[in-house]
Protein backbone atom coordinates (compact mmCIF):
# COMPACT_ATOMS: atom_id res chain seq x y z
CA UNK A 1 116.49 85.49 119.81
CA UNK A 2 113.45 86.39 117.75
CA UNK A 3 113.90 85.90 114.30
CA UNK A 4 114.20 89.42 112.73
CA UNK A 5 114.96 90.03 108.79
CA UNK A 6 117.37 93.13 107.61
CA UNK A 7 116.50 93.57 103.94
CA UNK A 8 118.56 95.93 102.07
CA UNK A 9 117.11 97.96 98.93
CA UNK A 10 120.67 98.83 97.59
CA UNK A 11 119.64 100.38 94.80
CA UNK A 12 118.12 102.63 96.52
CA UNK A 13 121.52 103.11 98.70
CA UNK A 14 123.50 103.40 96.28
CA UNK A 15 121.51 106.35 95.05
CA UNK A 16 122.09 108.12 97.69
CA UNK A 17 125.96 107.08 97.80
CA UNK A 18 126.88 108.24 94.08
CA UNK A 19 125.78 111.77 93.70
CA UNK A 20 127.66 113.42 96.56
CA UNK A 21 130.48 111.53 95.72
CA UNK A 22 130.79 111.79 92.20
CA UNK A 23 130.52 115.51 92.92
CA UNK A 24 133.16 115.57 95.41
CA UNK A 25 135.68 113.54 92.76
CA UNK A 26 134.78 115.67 89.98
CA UNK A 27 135.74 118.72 92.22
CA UNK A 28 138.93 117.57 92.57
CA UNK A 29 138.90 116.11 96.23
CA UNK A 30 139.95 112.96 95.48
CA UNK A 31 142.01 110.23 98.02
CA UNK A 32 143.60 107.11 97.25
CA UNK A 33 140.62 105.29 98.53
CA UNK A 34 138.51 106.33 95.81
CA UNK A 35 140.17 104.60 92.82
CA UNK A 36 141.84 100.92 92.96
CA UNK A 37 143.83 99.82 89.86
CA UNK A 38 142.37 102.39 87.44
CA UNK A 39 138.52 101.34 88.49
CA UNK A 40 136.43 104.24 90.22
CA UNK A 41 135.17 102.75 93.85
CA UNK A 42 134.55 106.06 96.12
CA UNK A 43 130.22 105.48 95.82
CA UNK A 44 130.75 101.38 97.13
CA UNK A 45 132.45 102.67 99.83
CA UNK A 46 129.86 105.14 100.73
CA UNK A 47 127.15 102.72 99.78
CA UNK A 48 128.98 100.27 102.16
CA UNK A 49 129.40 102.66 104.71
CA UNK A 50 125.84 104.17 104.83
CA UNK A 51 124.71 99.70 104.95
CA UNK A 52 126.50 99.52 108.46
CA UNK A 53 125.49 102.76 109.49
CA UNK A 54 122.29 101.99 109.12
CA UNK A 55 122.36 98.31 110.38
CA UNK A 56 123.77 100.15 113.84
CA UNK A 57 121.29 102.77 113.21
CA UNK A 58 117.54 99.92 113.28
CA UNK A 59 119.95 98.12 116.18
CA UNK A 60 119.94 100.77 118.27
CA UNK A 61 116.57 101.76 117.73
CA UNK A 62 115.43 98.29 118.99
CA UNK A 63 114.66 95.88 116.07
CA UNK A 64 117.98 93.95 116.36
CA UNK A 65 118.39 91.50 113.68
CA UNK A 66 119.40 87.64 113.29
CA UNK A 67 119.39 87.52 109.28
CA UNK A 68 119.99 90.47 106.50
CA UNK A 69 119.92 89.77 102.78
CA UNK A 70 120.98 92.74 100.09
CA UNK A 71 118.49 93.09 97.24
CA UNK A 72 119.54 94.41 93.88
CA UNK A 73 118.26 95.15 90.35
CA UNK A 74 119.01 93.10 87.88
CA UNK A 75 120.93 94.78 85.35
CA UNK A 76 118.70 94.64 82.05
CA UNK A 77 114.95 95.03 81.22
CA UNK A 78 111.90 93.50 83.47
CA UNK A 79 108.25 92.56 82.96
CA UNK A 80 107.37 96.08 83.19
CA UNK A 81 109.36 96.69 79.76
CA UNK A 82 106.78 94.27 78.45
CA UNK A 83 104.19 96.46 79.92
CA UNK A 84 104.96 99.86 78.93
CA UNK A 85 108.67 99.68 76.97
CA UNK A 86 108.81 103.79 77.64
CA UNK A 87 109.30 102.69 81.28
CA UNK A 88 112.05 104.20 83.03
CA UNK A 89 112.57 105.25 79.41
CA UNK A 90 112.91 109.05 80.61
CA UNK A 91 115.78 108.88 82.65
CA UNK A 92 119.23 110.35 81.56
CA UNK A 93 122.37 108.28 80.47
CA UNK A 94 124.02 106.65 83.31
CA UNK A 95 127.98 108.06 83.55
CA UNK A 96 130.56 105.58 82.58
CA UNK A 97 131.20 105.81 86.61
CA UNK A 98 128.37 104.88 87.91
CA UNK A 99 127.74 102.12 85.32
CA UNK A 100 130.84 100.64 86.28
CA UNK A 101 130.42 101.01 90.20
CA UNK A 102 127.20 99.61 89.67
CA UNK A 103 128.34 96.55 88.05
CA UNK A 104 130.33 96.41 90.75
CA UNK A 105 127.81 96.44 93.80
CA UNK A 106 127.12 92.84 93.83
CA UNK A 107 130.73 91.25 93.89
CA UNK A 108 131.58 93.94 96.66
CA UNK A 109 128.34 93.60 98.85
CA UNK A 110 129.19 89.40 98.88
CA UNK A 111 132.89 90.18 99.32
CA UNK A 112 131.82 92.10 102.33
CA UNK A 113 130.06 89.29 103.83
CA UNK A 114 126.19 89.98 102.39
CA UNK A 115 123.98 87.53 100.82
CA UNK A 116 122.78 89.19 98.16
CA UNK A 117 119.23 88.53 95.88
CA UNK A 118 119.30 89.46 92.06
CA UNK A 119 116.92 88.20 90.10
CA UNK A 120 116.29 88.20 86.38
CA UNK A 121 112.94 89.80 85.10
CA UNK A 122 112.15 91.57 88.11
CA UNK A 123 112.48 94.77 90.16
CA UNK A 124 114.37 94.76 93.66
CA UNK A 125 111.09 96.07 94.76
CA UNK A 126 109.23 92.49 93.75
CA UNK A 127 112.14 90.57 95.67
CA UNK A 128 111.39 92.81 98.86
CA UNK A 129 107.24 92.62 98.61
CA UNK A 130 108.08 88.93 98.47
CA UNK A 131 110.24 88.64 101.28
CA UNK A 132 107.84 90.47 103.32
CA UNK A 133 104.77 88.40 102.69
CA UNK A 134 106.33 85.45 103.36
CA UNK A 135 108.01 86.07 106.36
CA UNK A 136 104.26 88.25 107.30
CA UNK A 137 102.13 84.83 107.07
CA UNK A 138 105.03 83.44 109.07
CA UNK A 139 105.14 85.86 112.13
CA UNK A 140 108.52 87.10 111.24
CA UNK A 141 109.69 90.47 111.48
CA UNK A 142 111.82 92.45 108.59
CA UNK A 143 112.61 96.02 108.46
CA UNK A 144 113.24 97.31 104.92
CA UNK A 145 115.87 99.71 104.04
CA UNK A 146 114.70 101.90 101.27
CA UNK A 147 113.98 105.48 100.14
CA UNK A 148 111.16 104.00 98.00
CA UNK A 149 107.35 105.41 98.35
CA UNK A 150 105.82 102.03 97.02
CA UNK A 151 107.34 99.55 99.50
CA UNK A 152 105.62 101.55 101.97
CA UNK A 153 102.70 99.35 101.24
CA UNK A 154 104.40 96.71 102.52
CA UNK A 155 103.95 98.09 106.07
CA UNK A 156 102.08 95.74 108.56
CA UNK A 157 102.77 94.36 111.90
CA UNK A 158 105.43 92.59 110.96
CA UNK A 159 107.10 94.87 108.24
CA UNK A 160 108.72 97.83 108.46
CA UNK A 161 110.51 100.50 106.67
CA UNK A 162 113.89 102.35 107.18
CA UNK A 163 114.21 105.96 105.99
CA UNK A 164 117.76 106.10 106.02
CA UNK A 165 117.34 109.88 104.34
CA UNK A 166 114.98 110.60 107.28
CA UNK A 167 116.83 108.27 109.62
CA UNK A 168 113.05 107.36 110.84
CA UNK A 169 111.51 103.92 111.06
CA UNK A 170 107.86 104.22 109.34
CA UNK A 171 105.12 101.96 110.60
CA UNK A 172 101.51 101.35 108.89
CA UNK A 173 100.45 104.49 110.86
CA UNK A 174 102.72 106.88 109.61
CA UNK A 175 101.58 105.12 105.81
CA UNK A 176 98.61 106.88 106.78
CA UNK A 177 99.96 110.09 107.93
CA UNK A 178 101.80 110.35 104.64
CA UNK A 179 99.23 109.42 102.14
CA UNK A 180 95.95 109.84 103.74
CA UNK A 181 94.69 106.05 103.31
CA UNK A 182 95.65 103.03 104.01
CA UNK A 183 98.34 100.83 103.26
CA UNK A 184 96.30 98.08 100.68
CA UNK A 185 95.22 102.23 98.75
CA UNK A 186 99.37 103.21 98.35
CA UNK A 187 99.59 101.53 94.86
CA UNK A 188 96.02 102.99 93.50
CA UNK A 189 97.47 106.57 94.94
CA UNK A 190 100.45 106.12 92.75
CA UNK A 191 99.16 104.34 89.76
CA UNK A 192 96.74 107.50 89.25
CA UNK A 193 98.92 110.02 90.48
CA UNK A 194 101.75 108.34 88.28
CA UNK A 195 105.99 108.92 88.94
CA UNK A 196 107.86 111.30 86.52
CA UNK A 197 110.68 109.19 88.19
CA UNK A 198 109.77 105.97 86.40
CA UNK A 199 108.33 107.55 83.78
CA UNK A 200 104.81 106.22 85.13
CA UNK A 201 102.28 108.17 82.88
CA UNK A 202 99.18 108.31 85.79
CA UNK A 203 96.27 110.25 84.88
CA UNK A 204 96.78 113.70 84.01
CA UNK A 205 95.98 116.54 86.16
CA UNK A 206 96.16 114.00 89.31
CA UNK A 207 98.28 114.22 91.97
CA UNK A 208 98.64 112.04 95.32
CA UNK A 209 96.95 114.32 97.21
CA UNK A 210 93.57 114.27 95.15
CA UNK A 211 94.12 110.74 93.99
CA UNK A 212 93.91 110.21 98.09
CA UNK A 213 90.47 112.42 98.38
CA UNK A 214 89.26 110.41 95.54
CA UNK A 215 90.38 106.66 97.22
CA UNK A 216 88.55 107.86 100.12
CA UNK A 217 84.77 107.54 98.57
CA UNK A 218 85.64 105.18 95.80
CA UNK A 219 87.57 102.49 94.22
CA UNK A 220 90.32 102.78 91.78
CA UNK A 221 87.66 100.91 89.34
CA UNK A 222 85.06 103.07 90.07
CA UNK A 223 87.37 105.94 89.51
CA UNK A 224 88.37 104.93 85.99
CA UNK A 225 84.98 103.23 84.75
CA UNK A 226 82.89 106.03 85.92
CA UNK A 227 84.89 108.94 86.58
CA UNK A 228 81.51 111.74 85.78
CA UNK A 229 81.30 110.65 89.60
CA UNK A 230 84.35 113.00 90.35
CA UNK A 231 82.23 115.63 89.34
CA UNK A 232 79.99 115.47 92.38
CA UNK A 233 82.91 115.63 94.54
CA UNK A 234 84.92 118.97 95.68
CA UNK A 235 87.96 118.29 93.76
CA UNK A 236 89.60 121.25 92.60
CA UNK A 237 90.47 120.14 89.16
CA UNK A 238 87.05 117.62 88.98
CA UNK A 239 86.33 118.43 85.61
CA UNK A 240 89.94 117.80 84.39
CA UNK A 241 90.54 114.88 85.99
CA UNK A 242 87.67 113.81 84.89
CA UNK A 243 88.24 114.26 81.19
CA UNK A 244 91.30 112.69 81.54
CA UNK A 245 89.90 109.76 82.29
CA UNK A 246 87.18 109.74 79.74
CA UNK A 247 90.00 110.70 77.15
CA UNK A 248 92.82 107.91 77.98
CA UNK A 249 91.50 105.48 80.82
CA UNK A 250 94.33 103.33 79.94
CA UNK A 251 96.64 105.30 81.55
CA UNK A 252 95.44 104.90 84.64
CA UNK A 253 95.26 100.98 83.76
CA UNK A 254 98.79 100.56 82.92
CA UNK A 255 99.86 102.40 85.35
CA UNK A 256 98.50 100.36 87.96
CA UNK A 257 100.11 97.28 86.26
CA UNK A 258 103.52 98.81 86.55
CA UNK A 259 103.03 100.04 90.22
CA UNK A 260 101.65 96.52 91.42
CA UNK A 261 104.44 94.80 93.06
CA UNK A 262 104.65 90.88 92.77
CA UNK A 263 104.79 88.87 95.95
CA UNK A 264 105.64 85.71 94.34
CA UNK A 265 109.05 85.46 93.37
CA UNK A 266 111.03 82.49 92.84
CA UNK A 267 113.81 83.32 95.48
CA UNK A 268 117.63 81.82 95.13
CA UNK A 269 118.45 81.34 98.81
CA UNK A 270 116.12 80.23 101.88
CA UNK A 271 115.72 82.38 104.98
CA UNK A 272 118.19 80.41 106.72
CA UNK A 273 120.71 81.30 104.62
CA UNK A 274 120.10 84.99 104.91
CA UNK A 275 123.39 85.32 106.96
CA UNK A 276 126.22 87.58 107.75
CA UNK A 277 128.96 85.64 107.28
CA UNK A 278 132.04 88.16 107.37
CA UNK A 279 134.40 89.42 104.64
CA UNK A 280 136.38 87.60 102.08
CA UNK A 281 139.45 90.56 101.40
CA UNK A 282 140.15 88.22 98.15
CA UNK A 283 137.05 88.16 96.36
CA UNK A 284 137.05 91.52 95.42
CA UNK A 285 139.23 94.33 94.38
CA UNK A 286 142.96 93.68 96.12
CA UNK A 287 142.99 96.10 98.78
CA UNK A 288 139.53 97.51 98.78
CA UNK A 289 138.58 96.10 102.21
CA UNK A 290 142.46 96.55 103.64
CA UNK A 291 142.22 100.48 102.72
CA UNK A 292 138.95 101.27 104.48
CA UNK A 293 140.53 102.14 107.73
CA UNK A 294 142.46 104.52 105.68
């Protein structure tokens, strides 16, 4: 069989998992699967169940796999901190439930079987643009699970992503479709359109759409070096943008730092060891895996 890599953005997963629910236990509709020995587990469950659901999901849509890995964030500050310390820095308080379900995600995802990749100093996101351009200047396929706009420029023949949310497979087409360039142009779009998510600051009065028109006739250097040039273009908000830039062209320079993903990670495990390997009931919470069936 073709060698064919399942990489799992769990993060990302498990921020889909906690939110509906946390809601459903804080209305009240709680089971005995959702707590074990005091500790809250309901969103590993769901993040657990949404992993195989998808892994059936890519099957069955005809990019079968022979490894998987699970990719998480190191708990803790990155590079990017270095970068811009505000990063991220908008973000509201993590409940004492999540923070402790998330501390959690690890030990469960290798009790289930999982190899899982957490590294120190870097974002999931690094771990997975290295992965893929390794296993891209090796001819090997991966399909990426992740909700994440920036790992769509990772798409190329040999990478893909899963849209669990959209339950679609995107391709380096549909990078086009979405963002109106290329896939090498995703990072300039979002370094001067900038994320509220991540507290990315991009340049203000851009968004994707015009940062896109823009990428089209120029470069992102040309773009912050000599932005009077926007002014010959039809942008609606030319002059603003434009000013902007004049005003606080670093913006648009750290931002691109903190968009850029690194594709040279020191990785703990080799590709061969990128296996499913089944569940060990005992190395995580007593019962968790015995109660799923439940």
């Amino acid at each position: 069989m073709t060698p064919f890599l399942y990489a799992f953005d769990v993060n990302s997963i498990f921020g889909r998992a906690f939110p509906h629910t946390d809601k459903r236990v804080n209305n009240g509709n709680i089971n005995q699967r959702d707590f074990l020995g005091g500790n809250p587990v309901y969103a590993l469950r769901e993040t657990l169940r949404i992993i195989r659901s998808e892994i059936d999901a890519v099957t069955h849509l005809g990019l079968p796999n022979t490894h998987i890995v699970m990719v998480c964030d190191h708990p803790g500050d990155n590079f990017r901190h270095a970068i811009f310390p505000k990063y991220k820095g908008n973000r509201p308080p993590k409940s004492a439930a999540r923070r402790a379900q998330e501390a959690m995600l690890t030990d469960m995802l290798r009790a289930a079987g999982y190899p899982v990749l957490c590294i120190e100093g870097v974002e999931a996101d690094d771990v997975l643009a290295t992965l893929s351009t390794k296993l891209s200047a090796m001819g090997i396929g991966c399909a990426i699970f992740t909700g994440d706009k920036d790992l769509m420029s990772l798409c190329n023949d040999h990478t893909v992503i899963y849209n669990g949310k959209l339950k679609k497979i995107i391709r380096d087409t549909d990078v086009i479709e979405k963002f109106g360039v290329s896939r090498d142009l995703v990072l300039d779009v979002l370094a001067l359109a900038g994320d509220t998510a991540d507290n990315i600051p991009g340049v203000k009065n851009m968004s994707e759409a015009s940062a896109a028109q823009l990428l089209q006739s120029f470069s992102f250097d040309d773009i912050v070096n000599t932005p009077e040039k926007i002014l010959d273009t039809n942008l609606k908000l030319r002059k603003a943008i434009c000013k902007s830039l004049k005003e606080d062209p670093q913006a648009a320079i750290v931002s691109k730092k903190l968009v850029t993903l690194k594709r040279d990670v020191q990785l703990s495990m080799n590709f061969k060891e990128m296996k499913f390997t089944g569940p060990n009931k005992e190395a995580f919470l007593p019962n968790f895996f015995d109660l799923e069936a439940a």
